[in-house]
PDB file of N, CA and C in Angstrom:
ATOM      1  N   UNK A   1     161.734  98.791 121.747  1.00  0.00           N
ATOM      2  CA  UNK A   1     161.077  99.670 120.811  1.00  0.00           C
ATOM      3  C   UNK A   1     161.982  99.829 119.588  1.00  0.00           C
ATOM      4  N   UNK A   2     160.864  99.453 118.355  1.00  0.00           N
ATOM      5  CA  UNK A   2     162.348  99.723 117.457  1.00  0.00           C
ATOM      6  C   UNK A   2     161.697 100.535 116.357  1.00  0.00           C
ATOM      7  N   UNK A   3     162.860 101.443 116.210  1.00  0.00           N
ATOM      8  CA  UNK A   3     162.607 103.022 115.149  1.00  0.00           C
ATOM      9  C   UNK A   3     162.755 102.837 114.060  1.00  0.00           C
ATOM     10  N   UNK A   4     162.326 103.161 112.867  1.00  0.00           N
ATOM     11  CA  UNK A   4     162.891 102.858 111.487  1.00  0.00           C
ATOM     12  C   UNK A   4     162.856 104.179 110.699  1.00  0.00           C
ATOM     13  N   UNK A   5     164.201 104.702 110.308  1.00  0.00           N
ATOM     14  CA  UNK A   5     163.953 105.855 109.057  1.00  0.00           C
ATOM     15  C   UNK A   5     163.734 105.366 107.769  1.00  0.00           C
ATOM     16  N   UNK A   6     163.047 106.582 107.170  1.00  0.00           N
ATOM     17  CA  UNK A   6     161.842 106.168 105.975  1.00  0.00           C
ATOM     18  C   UNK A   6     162.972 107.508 104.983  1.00  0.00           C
ATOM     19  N   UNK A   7     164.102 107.147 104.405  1.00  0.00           N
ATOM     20  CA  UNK A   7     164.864 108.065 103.662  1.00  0.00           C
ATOM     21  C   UNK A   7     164.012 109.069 102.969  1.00  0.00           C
ATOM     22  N   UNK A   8     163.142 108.447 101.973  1.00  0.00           N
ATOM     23  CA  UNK A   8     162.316 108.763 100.786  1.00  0.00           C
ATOM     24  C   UNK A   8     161.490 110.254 101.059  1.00  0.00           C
ATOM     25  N   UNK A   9     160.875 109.707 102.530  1.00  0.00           N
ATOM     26  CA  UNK A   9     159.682 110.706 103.515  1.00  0.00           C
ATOM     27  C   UNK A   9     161.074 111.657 104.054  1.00  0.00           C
ATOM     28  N   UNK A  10     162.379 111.995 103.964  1.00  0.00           N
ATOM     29  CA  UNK A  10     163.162 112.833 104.929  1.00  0.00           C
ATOM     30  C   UNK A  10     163.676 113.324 103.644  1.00  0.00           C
ATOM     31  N   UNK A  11     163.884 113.079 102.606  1.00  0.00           N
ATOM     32  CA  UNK A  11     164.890 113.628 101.253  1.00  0.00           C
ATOM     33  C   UNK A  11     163.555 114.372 100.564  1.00  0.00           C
ATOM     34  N   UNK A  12     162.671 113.656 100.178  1.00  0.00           N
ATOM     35  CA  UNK A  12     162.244 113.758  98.700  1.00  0.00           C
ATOM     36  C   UNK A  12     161.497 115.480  98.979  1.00  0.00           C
ATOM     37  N   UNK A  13     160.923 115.811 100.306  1.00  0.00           N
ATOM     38  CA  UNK A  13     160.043 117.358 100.000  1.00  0.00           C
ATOM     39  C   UNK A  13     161.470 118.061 100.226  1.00  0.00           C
ATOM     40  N   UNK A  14     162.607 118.002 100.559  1.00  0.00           N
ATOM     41  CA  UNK A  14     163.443 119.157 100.599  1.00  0.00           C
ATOM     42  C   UNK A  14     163.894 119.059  99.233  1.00  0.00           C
ATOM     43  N   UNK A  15     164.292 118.022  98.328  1.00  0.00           N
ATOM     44  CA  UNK A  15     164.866 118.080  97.173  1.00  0.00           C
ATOM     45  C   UNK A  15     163.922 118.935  95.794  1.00  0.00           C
ATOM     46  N   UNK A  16     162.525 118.768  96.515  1.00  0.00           N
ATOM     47  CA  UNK A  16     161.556 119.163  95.758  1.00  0.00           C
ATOM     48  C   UNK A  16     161.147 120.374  95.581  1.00  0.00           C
ATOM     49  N   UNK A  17     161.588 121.261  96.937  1.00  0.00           N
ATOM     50  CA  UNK A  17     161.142 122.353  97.339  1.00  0.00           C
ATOM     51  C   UNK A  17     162.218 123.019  96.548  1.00  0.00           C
ATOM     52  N   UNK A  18     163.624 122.579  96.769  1.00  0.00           N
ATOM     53  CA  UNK A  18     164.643 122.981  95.654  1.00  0.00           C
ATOM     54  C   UNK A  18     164.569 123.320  94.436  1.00  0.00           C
ATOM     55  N   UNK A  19     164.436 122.244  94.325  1.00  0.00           N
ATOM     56  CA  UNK A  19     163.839 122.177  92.467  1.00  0.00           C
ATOM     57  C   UNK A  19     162.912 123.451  92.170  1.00  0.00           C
ATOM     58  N   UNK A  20     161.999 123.516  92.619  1.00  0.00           N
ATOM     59  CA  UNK A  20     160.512 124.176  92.734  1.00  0.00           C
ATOM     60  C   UNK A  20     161.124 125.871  92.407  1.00  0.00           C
ATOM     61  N   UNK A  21     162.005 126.159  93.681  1.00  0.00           N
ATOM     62  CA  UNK A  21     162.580 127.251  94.030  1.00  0.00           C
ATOM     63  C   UNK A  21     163.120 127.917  92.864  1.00  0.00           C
ATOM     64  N   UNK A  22     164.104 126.761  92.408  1.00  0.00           N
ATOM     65  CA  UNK A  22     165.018 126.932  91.187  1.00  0.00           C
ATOM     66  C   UNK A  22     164.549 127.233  90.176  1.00  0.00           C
ATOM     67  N   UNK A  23     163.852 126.960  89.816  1.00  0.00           N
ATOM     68  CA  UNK A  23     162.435 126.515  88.410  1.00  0.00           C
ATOM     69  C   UNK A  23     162.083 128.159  88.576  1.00  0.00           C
ATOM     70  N   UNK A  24     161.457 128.266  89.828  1.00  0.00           N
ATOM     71  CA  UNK A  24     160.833 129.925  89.812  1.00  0.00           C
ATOM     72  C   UNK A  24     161.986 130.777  89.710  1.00  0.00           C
ATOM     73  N   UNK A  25     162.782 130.802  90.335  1.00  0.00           N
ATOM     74  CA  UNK A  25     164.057 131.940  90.057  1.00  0.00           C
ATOM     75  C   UNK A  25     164.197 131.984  88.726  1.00  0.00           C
ATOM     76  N   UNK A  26     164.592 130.712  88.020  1.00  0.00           N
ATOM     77  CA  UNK A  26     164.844 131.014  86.370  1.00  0.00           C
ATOM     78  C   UNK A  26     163.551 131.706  85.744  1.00  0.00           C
ATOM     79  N   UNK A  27     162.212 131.561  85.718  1.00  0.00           N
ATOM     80  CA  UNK A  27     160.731 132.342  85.481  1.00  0.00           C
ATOM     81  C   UNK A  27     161.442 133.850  85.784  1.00  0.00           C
ATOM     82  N   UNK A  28     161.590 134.343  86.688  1.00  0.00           N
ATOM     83  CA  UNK A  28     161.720 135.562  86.778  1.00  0.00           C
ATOM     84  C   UNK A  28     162.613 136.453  86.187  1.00  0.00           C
ATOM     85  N   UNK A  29     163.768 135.620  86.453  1.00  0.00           N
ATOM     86  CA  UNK A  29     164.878 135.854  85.673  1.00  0.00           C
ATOM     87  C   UNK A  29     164.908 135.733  84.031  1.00  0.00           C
ATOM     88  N   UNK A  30     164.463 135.219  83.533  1.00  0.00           N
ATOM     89  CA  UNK A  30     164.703 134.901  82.149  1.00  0.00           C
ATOM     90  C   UNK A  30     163.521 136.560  82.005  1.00  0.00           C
ATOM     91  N   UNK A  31     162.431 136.860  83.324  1.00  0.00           N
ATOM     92  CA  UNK A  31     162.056 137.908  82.161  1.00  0.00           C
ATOM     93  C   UNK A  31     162.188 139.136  82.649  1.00  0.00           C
ATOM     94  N   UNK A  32     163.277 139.279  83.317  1.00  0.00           N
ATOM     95  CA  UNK A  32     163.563 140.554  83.819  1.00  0.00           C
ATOM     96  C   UNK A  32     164.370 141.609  82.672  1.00  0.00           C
ATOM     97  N   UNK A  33     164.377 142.514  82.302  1.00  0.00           N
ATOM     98  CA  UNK A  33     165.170 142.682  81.684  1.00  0.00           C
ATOM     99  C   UNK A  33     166.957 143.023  81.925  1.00  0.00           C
ATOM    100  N   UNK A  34     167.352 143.022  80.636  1.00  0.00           N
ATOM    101  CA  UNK A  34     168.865 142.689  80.817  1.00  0.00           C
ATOM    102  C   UNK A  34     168.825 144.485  80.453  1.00  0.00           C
ATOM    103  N   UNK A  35     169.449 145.346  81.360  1.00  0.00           N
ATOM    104  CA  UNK A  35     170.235 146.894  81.389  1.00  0.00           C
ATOM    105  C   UNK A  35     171.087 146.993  80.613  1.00  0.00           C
ATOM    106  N   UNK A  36     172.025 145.689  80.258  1.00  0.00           N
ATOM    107  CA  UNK A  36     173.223 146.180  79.692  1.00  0.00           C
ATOM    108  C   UNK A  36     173.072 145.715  78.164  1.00  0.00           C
ATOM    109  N   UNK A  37     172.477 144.595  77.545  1.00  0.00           N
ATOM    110  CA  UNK A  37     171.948 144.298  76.667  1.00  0.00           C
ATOM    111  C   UNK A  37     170.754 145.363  75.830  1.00  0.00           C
ATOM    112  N   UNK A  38     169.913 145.964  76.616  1.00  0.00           N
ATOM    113  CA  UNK A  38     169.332 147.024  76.435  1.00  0.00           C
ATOM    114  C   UNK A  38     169.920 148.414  75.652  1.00  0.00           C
ATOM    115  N   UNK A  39     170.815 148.652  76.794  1.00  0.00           N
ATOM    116  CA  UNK A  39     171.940 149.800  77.027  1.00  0.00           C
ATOM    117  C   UNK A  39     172.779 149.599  75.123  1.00  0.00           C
ATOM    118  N   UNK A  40     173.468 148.480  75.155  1.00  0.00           N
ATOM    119  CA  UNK A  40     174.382 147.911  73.760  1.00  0.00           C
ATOM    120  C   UNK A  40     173.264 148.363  72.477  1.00  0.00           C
ATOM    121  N   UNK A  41     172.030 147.740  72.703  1.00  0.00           N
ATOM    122  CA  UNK A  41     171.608 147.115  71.520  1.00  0.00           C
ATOM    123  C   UNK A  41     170.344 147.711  71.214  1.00  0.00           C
ATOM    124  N   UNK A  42     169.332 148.551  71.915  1.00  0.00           N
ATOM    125  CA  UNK A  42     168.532 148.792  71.643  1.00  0.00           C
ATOM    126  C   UNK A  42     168.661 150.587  70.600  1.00  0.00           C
ATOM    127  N   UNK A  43     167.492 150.265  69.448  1.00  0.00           N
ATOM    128  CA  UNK A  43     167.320 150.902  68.868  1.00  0.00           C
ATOM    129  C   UNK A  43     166.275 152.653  68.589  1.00  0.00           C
ATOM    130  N   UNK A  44     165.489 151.992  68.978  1.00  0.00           N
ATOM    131  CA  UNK A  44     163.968 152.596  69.345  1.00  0.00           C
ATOM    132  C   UNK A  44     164.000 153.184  71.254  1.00  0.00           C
ATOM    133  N   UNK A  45     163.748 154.253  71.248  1.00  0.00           N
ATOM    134  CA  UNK A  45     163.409 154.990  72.619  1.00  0.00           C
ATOM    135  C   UNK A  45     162.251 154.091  73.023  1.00  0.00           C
ATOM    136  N   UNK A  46     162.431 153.381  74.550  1.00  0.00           N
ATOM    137  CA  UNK A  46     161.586 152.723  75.328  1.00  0.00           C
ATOM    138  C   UNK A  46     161.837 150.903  74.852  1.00  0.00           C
ATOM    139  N   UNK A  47     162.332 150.932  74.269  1.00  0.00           N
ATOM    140  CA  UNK A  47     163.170 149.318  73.513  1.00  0.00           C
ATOM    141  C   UNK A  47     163.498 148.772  74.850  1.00  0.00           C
ATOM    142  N   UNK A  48     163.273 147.588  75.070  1.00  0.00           N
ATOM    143  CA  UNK A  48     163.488 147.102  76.559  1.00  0.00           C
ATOM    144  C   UNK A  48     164.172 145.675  75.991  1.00  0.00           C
ATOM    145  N   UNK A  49     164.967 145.073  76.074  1.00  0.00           N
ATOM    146  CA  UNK A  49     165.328 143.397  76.098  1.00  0.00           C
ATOM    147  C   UNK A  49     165.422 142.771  77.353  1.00  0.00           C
ATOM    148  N   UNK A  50     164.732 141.962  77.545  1.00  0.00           N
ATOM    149  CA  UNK A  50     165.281 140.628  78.793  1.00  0.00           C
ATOM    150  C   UNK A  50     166.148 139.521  78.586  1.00  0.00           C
ATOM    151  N   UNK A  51     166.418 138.800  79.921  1.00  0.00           N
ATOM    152  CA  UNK A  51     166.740 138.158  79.612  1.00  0.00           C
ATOM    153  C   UNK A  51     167.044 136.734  78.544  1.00  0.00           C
ATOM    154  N   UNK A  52     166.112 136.353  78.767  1.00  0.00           N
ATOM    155  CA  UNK A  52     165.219 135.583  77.485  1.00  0.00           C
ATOM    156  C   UNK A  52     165.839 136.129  76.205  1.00  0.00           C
ATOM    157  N   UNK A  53     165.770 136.933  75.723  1.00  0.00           N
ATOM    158  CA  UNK A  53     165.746 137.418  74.261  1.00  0.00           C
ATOM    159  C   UNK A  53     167.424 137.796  74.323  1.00  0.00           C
ATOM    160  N   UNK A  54     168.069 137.952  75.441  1.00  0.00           N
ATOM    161  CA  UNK A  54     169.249 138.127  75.308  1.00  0.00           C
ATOM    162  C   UNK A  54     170.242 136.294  74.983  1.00  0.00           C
ATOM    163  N   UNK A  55     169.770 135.478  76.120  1.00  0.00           N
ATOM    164  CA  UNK A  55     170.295 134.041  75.469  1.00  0.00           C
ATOM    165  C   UNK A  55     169.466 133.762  74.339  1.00  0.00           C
ATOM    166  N   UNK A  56     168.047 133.829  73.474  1.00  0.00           N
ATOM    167  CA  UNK A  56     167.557 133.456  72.362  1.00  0.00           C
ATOM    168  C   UNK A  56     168.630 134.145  71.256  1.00  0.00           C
ATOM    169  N   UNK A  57     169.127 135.228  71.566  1.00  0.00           N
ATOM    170  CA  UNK A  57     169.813 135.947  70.462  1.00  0.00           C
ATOM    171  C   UNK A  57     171.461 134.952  70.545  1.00  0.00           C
ATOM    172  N   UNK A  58     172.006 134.766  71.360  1.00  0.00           N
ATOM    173  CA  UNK A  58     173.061 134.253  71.512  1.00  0.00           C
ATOM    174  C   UNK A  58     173.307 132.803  71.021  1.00  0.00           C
ATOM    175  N   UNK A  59     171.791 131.903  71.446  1.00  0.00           N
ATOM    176  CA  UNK A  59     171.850 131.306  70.833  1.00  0.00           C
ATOM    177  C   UNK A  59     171.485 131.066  69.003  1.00  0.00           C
ATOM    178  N   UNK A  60     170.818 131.411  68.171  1.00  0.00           N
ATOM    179  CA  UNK A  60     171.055 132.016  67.264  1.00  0.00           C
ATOM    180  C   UNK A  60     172.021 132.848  66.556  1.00  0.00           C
ATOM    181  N   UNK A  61     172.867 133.237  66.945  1.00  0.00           N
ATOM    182  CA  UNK A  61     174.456 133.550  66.825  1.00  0.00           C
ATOM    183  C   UNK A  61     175.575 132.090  66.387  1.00  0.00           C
ATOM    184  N   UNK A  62     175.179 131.563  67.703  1.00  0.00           N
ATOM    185  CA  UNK A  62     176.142 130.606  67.830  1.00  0.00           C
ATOM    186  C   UNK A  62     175.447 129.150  66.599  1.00  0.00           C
ATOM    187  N   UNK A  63     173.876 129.330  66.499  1.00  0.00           N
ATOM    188  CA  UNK A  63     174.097 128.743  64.985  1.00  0.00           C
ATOM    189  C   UNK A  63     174.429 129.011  63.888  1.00  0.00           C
ATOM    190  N   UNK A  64     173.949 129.732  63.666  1.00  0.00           N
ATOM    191  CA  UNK A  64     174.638 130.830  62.420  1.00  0.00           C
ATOM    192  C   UNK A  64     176.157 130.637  62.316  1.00  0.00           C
ATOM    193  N   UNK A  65     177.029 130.697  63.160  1.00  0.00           N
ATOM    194  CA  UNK A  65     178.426 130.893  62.885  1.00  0.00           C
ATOM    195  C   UNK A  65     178.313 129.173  63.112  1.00  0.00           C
ATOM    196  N   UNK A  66     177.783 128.543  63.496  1.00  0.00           N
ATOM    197  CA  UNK A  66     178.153 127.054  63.147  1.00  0.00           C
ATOM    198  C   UNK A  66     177.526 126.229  61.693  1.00  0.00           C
ATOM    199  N   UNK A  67     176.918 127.078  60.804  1.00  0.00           N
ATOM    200  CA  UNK A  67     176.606 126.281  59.705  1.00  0.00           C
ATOM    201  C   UNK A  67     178.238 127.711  58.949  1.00  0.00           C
ATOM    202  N   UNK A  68     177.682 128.473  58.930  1.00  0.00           N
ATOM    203  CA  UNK A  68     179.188 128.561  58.822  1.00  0.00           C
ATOM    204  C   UNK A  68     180.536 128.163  58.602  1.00  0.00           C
ATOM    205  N   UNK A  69     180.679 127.218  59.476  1.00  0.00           N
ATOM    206  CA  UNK A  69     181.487 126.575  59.996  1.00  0.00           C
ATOM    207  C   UNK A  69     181.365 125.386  59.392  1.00  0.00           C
ATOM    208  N   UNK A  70     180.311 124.995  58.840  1.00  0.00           N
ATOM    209  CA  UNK A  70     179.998 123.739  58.145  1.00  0.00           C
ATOM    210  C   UNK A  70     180.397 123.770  56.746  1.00  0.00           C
ATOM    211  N   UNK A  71     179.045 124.624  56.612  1.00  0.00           N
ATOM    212  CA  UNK A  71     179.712 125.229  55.089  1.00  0.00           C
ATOM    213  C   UNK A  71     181.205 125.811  54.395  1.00  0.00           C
ATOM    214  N   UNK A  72     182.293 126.022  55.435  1.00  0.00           N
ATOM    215  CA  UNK A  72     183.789 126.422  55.007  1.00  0.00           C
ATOM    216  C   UNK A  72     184.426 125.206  55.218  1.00  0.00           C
ATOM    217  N   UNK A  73     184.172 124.044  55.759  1.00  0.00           N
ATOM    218  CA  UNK A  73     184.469 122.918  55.748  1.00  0.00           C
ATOM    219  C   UNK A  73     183.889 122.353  54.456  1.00  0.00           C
ATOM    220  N   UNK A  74     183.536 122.357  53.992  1.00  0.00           N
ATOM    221  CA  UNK A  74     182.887 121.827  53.123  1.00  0.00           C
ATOM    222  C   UNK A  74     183.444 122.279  51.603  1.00  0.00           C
TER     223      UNK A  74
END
């Protein structure tokens, strides 16, 4: 009798289910809000920031100080 493993059929739904998992954790996360970002920065009573808007702001920072950075080179 001879057995044969099929890798593809034993890897591919656990790697997938991973992925899947991962994918949803970041969904939730990106819109939960951030307490301490909130706490720092908000202006207005009931002002809420999440996550999301906390890396969108950071990133936007970090361009800003890189044309910056272009422009004093220059």
């Amino acid at each position: 009798m001879q057995q044969t493993i099929q890798f593809g059929q034993m890897v591919q739904p656990s790697v997938l289910s991973r992925v899947e998992s991962a994918v949803e954790n970041l969904k939730v996360w990106w819109s939960t809000t951030s307490n301490s970002f909130t706490a720092l920065c908000a202006t207005d009573k009931g002002e809420v920031f999440t996550h999301g808007d906390v890396v969108k702001a950071h990133l936007a920072l970090a361009v800003v100080l890189i044309l910056i950075g272009i422009g004093g080179a220059l």
